[in-house]
Each structure stands twice: as C-alpha cells, then as structure tokens.
PDB file of N, CA and C in Angstrom:
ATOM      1  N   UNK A   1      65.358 159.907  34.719  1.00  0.00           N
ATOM      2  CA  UNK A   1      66.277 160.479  33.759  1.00  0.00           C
ATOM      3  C   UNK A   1      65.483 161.414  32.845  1.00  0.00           C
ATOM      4  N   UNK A   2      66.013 162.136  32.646  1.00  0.00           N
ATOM      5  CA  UNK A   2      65.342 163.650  31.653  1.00  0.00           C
ATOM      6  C   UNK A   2      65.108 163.134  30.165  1.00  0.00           C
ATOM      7  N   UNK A   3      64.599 163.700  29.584  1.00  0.00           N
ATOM      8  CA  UNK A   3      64.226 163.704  28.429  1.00  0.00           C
ATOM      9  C   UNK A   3      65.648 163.951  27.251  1.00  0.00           C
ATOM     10  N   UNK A   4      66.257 164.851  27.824  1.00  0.00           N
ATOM     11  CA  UNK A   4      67.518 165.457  27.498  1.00  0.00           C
ATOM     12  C   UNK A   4      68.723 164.124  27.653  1.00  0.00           C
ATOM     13  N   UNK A   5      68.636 163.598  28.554  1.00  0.00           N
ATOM     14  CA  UNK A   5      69.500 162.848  28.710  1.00  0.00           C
ATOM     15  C   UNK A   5      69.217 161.721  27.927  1.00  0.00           C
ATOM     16  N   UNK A   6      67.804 161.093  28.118  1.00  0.00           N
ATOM     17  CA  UNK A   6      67.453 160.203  27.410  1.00  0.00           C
ATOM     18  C   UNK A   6      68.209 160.195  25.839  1.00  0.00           C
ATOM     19  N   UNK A   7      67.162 161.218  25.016  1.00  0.00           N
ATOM     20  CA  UNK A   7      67.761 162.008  23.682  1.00  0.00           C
ATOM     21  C   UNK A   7      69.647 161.085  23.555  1.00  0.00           C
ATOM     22  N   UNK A   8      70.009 162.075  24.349  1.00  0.00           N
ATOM     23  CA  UNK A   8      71.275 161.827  23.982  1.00  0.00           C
ATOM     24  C   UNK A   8      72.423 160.732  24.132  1.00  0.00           C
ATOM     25  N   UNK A   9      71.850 159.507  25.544  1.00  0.00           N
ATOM     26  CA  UNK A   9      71.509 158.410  25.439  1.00  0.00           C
ATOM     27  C   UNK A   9      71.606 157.400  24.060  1.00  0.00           C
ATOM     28  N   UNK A  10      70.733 157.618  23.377  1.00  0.00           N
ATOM     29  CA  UNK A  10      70.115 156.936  22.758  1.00  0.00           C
ATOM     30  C   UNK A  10      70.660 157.184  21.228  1.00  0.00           C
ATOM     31  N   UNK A  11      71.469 158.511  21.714  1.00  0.00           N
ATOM     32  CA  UNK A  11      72.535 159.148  20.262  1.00  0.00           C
ATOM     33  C   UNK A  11      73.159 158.135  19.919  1.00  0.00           C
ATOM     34  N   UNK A  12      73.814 158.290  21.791  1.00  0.00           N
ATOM     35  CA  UNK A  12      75.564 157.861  22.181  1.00  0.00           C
ATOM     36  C   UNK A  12      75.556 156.197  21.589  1.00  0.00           C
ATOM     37  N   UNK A  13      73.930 155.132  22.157  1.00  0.00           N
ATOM     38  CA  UNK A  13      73.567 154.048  21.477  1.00  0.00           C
ATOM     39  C   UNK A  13      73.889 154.188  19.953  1.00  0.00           C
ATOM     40  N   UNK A  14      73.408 154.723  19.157  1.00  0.00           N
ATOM     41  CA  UNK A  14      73.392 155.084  17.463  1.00  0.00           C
ATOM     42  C   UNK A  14      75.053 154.982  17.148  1.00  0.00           C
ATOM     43  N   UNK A  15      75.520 156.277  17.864  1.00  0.00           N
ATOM     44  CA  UNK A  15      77.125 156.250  17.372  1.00  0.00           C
ATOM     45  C   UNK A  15      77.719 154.724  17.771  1.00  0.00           C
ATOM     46  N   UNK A  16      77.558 154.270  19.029  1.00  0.00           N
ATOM     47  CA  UNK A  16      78.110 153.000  19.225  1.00  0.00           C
ATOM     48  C   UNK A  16      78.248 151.737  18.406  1.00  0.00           C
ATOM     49  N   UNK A  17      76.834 152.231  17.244  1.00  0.00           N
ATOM     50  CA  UNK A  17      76.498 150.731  16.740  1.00  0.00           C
ATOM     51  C   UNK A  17      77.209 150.852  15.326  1.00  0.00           C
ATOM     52  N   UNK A  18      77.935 151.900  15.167  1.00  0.00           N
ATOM     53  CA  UNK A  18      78.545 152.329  14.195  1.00  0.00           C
ATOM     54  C   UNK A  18      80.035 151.972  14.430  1.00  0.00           C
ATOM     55  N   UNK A  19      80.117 151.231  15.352  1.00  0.00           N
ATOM     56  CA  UNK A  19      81.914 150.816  15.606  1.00  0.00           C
ATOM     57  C   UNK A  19      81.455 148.930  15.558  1.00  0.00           C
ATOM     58  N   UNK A  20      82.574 148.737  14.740  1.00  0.00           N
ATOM     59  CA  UNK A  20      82.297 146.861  14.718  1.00  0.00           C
ATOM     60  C   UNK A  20      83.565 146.351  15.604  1.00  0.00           C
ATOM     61  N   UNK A  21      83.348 145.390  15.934  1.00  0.00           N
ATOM     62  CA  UNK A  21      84.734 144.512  16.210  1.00  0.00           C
ATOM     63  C   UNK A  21      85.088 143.899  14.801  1.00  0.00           C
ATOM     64  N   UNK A  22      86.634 143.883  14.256  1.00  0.00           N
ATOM     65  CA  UNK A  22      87.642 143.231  13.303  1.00  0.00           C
ATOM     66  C   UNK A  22      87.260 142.070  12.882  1.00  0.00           C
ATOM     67  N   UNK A  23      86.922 141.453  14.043  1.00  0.00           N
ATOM     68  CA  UNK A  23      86.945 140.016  13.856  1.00  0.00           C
ATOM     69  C   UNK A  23      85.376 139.611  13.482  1.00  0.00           C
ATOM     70  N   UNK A  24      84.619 140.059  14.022  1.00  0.00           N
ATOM     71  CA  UNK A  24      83.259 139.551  13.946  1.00  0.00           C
ATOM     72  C   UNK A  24      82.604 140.934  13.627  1.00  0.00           C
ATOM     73  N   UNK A  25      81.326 140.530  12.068  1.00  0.00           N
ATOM     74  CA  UNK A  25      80.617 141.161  11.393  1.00  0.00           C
ATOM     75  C   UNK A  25      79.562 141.722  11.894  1.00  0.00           C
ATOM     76  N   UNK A  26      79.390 142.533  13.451  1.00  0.00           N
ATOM     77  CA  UNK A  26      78.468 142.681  13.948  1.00  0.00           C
ATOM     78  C   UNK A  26      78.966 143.955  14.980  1.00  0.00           C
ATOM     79  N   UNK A  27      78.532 145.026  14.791  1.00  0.00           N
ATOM     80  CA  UNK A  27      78.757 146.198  15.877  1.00  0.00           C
ATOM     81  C   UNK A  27      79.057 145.850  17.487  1.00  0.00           C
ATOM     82  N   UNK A  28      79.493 146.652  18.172  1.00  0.00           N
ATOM     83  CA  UNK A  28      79.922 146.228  19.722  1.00  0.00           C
ATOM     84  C   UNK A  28      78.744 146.624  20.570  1.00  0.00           C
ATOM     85  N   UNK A  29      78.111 146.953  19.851  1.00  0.00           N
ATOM     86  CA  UNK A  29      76.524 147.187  21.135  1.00  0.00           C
ATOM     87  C   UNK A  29      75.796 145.674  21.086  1.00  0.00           C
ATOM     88  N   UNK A  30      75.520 145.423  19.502  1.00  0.00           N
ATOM     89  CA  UNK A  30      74.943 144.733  19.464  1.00  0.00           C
ATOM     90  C   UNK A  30      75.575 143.146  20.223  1.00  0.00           C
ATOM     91  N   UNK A  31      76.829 142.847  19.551  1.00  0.00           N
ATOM     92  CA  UNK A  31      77.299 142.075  20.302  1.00  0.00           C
ATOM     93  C   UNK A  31      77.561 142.009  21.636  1.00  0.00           C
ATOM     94  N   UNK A  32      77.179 142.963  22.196  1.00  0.00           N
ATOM     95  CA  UNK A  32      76.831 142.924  24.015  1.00  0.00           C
ATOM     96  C   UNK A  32      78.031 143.636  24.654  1.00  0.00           C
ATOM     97  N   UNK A  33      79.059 144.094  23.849  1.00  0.00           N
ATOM     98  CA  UNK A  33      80.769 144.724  24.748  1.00  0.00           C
ATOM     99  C   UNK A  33      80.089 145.881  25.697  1.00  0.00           C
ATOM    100  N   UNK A  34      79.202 146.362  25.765  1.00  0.00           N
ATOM    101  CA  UNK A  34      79.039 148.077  25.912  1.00  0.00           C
ATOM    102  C   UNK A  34      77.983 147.378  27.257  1.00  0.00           C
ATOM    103  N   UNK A  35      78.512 147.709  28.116  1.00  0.00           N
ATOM    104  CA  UNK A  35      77.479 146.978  29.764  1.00  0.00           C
ATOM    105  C   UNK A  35      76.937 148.297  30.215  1.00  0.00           C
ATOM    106  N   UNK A  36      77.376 149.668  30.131  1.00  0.00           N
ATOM    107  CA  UNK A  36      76.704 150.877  30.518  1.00  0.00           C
ATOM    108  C   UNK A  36      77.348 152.377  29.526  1.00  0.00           C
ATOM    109  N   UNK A  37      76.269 152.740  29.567  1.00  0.00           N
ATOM    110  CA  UNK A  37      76.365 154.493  29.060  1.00  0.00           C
ATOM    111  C   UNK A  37      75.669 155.154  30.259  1.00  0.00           C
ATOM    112  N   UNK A  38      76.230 156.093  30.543  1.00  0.00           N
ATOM    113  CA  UNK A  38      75.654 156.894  31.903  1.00  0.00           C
ATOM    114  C   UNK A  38      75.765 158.121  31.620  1.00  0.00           C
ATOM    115  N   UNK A  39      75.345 158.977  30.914  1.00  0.00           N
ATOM    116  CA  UNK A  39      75.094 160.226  31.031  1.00  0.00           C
ATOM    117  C   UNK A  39      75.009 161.255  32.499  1.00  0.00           C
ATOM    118  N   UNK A  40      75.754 162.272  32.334  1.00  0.00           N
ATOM    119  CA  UNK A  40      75.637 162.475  33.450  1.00  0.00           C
ATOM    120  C   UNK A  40      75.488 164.456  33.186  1.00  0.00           C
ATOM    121  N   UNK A  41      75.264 165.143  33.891  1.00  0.00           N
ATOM    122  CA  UNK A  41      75.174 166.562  34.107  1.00  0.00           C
ATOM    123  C   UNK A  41      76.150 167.432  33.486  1.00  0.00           C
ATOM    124  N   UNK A  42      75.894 168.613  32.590  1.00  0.00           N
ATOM    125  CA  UNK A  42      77.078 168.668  31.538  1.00  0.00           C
ATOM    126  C   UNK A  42      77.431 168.020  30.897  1.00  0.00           C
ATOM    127  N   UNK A  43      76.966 167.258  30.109  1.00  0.00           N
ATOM    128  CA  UNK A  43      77.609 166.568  28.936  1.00  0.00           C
ATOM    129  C   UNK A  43      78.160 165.164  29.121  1.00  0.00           C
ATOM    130  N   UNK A  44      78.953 165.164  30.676  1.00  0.00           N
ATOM    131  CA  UNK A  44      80.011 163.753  30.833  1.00  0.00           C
ATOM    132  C   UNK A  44      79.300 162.565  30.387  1.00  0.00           C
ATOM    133  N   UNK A  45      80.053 161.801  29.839  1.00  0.00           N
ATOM    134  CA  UNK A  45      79.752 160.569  29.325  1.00  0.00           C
ATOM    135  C   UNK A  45      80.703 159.272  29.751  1.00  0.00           C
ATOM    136  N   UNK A  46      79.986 158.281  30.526  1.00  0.00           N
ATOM    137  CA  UNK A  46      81.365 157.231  31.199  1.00  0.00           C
ATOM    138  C   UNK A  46      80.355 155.950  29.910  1.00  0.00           C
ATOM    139  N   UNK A  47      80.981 155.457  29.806  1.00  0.00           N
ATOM    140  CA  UNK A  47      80.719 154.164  29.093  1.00  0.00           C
ATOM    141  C   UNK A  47      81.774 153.087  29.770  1.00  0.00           C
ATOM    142  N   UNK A  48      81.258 151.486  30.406  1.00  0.00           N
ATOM    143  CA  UNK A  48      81.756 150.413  30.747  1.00  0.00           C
ATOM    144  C   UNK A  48      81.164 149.738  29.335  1.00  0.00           C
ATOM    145  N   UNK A  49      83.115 149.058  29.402  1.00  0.00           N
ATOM    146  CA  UNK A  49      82.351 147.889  28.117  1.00  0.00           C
ATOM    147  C   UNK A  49      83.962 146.769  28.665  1.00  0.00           C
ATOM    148  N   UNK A  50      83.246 146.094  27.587  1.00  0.00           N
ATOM    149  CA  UNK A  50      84.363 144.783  27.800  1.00  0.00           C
ATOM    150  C   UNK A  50      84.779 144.344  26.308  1.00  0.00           C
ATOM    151  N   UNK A  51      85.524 143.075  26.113  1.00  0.00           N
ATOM    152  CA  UNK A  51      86.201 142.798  24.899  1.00  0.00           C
ATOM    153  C   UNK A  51      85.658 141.345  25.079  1.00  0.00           C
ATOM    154  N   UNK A  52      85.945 140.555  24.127  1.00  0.00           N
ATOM    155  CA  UNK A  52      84.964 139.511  23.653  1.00  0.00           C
ATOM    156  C   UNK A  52      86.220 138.744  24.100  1.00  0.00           C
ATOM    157  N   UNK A  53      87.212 138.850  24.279  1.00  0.00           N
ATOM    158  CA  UNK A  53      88.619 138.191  25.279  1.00  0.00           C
ATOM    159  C   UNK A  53      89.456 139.160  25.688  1.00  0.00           C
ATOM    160  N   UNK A  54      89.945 138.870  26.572  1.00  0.00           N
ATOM    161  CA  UNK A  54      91.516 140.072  27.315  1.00  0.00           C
ATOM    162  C   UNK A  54      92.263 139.438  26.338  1.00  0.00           C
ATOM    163  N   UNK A  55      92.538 138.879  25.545  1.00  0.00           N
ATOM    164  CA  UNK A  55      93.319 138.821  24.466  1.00  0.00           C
ATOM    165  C   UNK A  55      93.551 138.999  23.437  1.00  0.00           C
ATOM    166  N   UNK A  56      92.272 140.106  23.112  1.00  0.00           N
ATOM    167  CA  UNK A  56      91.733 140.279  21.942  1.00  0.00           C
ATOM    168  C   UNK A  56      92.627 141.865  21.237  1.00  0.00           C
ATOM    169  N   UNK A  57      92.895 141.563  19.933  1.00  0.00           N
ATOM    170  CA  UNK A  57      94.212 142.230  19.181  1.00  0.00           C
ATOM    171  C   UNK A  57      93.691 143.793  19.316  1.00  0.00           C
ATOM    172  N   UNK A  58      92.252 143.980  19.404  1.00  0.00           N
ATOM    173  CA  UNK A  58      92.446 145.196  19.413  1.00  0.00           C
ATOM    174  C   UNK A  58      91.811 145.927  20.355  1.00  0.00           C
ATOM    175  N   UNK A  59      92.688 145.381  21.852  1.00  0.00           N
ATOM    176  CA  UNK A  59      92.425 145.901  22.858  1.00  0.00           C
ATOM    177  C   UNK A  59      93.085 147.169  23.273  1.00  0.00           C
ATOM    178  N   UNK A  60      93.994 147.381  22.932  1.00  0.00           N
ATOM    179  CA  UNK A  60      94.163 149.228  22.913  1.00  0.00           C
ATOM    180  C   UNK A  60      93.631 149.825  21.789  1.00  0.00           C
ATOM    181  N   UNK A  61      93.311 149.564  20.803  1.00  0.00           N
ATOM    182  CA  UNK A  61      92.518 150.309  19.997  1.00  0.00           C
ATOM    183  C   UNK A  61      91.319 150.361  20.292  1.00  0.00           C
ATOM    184  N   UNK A  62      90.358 149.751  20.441  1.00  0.00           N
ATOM    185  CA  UNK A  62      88.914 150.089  20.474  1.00  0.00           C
ATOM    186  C   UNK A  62      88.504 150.828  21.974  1.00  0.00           C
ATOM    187  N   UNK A  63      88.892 150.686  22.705  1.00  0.00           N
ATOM    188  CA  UNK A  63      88.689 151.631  23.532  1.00  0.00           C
ATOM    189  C   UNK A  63      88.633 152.756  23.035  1.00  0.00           C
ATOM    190  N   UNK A  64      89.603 153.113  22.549  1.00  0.00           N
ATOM    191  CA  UNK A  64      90.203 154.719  21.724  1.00  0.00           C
ATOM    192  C   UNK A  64      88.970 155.232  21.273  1.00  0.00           C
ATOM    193  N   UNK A  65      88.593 154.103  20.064  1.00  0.00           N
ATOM    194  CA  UNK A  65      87.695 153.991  19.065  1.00  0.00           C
ATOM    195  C   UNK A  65      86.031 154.425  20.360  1.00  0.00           C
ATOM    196  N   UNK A  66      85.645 153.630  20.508  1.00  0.00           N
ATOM    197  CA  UNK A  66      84.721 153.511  21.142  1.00  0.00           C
ATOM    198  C   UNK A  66      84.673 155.401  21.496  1.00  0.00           C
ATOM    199  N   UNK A  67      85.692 155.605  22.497  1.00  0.00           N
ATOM    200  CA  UNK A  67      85.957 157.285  23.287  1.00  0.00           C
ATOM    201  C   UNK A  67      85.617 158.448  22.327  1.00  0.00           C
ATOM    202  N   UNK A  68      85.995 158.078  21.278  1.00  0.00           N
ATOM    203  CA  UNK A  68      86.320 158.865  20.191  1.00  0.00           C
ATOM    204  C   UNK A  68      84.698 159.076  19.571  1.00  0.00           C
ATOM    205  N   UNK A  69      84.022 158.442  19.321  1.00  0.00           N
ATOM    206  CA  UNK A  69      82.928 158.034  18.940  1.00  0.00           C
ATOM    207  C   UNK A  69      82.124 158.754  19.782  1.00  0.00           C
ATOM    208  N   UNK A  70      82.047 158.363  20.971  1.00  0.00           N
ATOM    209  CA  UNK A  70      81.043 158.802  21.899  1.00  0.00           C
ATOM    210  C   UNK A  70      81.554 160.685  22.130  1.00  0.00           C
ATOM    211  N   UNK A  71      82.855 160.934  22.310  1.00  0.00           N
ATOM    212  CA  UNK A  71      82.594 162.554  22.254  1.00  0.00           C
ATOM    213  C   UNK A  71      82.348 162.933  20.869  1.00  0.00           C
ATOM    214  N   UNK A  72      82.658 162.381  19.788  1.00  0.00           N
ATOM    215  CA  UNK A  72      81.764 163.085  18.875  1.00  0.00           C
ATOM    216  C   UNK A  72      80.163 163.446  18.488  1.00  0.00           C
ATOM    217  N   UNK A  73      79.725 162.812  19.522  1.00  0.00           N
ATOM    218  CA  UNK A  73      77.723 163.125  19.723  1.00  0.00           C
ATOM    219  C   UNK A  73      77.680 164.206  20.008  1.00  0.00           C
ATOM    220  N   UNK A  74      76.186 165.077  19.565  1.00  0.00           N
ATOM    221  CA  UNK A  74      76.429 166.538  20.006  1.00  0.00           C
ATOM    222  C   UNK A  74      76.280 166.813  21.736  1.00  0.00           C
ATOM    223  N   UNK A  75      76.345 167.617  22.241  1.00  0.00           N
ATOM    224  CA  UNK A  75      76.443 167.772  23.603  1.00  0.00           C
ATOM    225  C   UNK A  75      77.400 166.933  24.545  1.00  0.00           C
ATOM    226  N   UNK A  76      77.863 166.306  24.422  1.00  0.00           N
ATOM    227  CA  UNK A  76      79.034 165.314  25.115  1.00  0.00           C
ATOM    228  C   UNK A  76      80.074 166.441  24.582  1.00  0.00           C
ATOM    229  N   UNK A  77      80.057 166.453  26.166  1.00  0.00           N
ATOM    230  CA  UNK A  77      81.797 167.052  26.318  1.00  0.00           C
ATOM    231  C   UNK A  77      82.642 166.553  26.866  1.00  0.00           C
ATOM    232  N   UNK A  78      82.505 165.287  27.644  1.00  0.00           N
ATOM    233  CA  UNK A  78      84.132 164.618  28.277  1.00  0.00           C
ATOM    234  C   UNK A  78      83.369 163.095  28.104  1.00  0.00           C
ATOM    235  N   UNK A  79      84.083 162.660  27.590  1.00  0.00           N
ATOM    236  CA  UNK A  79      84.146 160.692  27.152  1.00  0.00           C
ATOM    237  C   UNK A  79      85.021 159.814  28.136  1.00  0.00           C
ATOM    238  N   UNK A  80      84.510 159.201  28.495  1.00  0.00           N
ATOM    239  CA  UNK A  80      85.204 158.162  29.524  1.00  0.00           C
ATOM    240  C   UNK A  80      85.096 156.960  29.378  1.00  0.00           C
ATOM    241  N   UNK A  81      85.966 155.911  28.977  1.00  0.00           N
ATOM    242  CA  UNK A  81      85.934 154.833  28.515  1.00  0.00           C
ATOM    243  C   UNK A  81      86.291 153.489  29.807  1.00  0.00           C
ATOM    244  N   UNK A  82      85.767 152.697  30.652  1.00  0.00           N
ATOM    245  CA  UNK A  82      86.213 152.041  31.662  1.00  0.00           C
ATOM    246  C   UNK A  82      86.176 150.687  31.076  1.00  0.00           C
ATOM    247  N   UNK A  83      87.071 150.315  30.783  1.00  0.00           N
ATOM    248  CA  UNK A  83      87.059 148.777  30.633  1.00  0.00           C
ATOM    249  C   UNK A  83      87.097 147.586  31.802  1.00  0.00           C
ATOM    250  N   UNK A  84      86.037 146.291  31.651  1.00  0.00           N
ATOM    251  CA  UNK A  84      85.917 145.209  32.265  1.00  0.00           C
ATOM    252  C   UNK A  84      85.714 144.028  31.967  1.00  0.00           C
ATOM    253  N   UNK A  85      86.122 143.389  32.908  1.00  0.00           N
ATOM    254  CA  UNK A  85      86.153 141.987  32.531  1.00  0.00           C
ATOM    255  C   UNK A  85      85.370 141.123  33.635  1.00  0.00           C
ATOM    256  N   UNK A  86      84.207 141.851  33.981  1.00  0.00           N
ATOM    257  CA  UNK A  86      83.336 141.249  35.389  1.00  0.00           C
ATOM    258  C   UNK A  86      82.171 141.810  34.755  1.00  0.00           C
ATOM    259  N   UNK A  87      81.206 140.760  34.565  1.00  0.00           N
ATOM    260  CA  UNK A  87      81.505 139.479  33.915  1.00  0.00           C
ATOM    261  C   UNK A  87      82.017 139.578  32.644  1.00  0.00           C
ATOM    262  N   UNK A  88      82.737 138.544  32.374  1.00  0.00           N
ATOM    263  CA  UNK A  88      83.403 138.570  30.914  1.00  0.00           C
ATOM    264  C   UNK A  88      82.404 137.997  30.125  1.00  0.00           C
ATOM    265  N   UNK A  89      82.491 138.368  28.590  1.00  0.00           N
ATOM    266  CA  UNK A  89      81.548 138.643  27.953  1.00  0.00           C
ATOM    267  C   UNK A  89      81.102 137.196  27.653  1.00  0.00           C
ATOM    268  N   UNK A  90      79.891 136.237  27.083  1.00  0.00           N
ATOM    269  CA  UNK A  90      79.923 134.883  26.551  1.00  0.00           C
ATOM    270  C   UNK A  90      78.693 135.387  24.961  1.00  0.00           C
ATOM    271  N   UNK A  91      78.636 134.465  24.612  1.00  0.00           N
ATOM    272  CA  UNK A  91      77.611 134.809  23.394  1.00  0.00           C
ATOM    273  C   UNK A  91      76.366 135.032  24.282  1.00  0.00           C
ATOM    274  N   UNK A  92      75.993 134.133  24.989  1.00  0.00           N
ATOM    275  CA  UNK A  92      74.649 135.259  25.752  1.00  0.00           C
ATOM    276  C   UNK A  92      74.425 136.047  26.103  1.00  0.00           C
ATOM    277  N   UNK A  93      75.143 137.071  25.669  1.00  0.00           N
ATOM    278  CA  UNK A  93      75.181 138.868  25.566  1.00  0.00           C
ATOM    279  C   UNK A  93      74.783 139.584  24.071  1.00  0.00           C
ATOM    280  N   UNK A  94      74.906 138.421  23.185  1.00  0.00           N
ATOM    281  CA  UNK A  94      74.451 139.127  21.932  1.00  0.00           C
ATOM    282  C   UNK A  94      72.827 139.335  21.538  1.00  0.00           C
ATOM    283  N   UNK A  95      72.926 140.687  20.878  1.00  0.00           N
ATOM    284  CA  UNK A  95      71.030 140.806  20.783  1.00  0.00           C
ATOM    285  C   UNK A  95      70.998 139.557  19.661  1.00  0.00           C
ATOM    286  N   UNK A  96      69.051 139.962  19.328  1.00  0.00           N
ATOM    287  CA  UNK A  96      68.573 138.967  18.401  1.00  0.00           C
ATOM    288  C   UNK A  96      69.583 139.686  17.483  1.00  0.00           C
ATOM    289  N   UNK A  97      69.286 141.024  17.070  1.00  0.00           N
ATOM    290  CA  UNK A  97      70.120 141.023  15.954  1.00  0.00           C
ATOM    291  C   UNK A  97      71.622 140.727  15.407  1.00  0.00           C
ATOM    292  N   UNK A  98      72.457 140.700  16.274  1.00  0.00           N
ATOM    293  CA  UNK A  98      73.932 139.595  16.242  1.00  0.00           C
ATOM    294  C   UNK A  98      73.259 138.555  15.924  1.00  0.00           C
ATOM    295  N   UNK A  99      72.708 137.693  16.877  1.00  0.00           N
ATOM    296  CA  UNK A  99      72.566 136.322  16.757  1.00  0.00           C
ATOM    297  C   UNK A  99      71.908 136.194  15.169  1.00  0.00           C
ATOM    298  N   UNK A 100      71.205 136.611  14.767  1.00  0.00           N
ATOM    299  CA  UNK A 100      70.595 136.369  13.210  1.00  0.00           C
ATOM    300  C   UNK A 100      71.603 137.002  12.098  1.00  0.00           C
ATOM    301  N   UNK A 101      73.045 138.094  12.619  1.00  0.00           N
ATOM    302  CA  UNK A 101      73.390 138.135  11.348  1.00  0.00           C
ATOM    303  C   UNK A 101      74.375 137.396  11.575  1.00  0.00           C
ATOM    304  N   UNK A 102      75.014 136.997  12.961  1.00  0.00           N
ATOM    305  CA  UNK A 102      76.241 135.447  12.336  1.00  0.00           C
ATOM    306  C   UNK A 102      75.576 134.446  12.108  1.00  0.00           C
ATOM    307  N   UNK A 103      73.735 134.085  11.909  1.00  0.00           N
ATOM    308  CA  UNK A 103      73.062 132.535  11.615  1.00  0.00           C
ATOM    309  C   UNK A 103      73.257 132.027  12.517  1.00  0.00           C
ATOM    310  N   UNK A 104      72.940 132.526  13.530  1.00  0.00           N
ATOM    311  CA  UNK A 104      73.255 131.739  15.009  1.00  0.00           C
ATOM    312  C   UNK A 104      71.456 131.496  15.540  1.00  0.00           C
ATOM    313  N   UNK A 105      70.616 132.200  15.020  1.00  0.00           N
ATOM    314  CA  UNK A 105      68.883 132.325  15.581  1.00  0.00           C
ATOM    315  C   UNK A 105      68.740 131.610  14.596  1.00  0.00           C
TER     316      UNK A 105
END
C-alpha cells in the first residue's frame, strides 16, 4: 500500500474515532464496530463495520453517520458503508483504550 493511501488511511481512522455510539462512552473504532477501511484508487473508500447488536436504536443512523464522516476526509471522493454481522461484535473487539475508559482493564 502507498504512502498516499496509507496517509489517508489513517485520516479516515482519526475521523472515525470522532463518531461515538449513544449508548456507550467510547468511539466506534475503538470499540471494535469498524472491521475494514480499504482505500482504494481515486479516492473510493468502502468501510465494513458492524453494530454492537442488530437491534441496536441507531442502526439506520450511524451508518449515515459513519459515510458522512469518512467522505468528509480530504481526497475521498465516494464513501461506502457495508454493514455486518459475521462475526458479530462481543467485547473482545474493544481496544485497551475502550476497555480502560468503561473500567473494564
């Protein structure tokens, strides 16, 4: 992967950690929702993520949220949001840093 891509990568990471889930005090990267960012040639941007339940209230919104987020990085020109539930998410997806700010480490 290029340097370029990397870079912007690592934006698309930054903007991500700037969206929380409602319910829990901890961004959706960190809490583990976000399973891939793939940069791709021209700008495209696909992001796979998941929801902490398929039942969770703000499952048509954060997608949005999430999409919205990621084309606003510079150079991203088309945002693609794929949602999954393989594997569905458990707390052993959260970094150290989730785990230490719900007092869970």
């Amino acid at each position: 992967m290029s340097n370029e891509f990397l870079s912007m990568e690592m934006e698309i990471v930054n903007a991500l950690k700037t969206v929380y889930d409602p319910e829990i005090p901890v961004n959706i990267y960190d809490l583990g929702l976000i399973y891939e960012v793939n940069v791709e040639e021209g700008g495209k941007v696909r992001v796979v993520m998941t929801l902490t339940s398929p039942n969770c209230p703000v499952a048509e919104s954060l997608p949005e949220e999430v999409r919205d987020v990621v084309a606003g990085v510079p150079g991203v020109t088309e945002a693609e949001v794929n949602m999954t539930f393989d594997p569905p998410w458990s707390r052993d997806m959260l970094s150290d840093e989730a785990l230490l700010e719900l007092g869970l480490l």
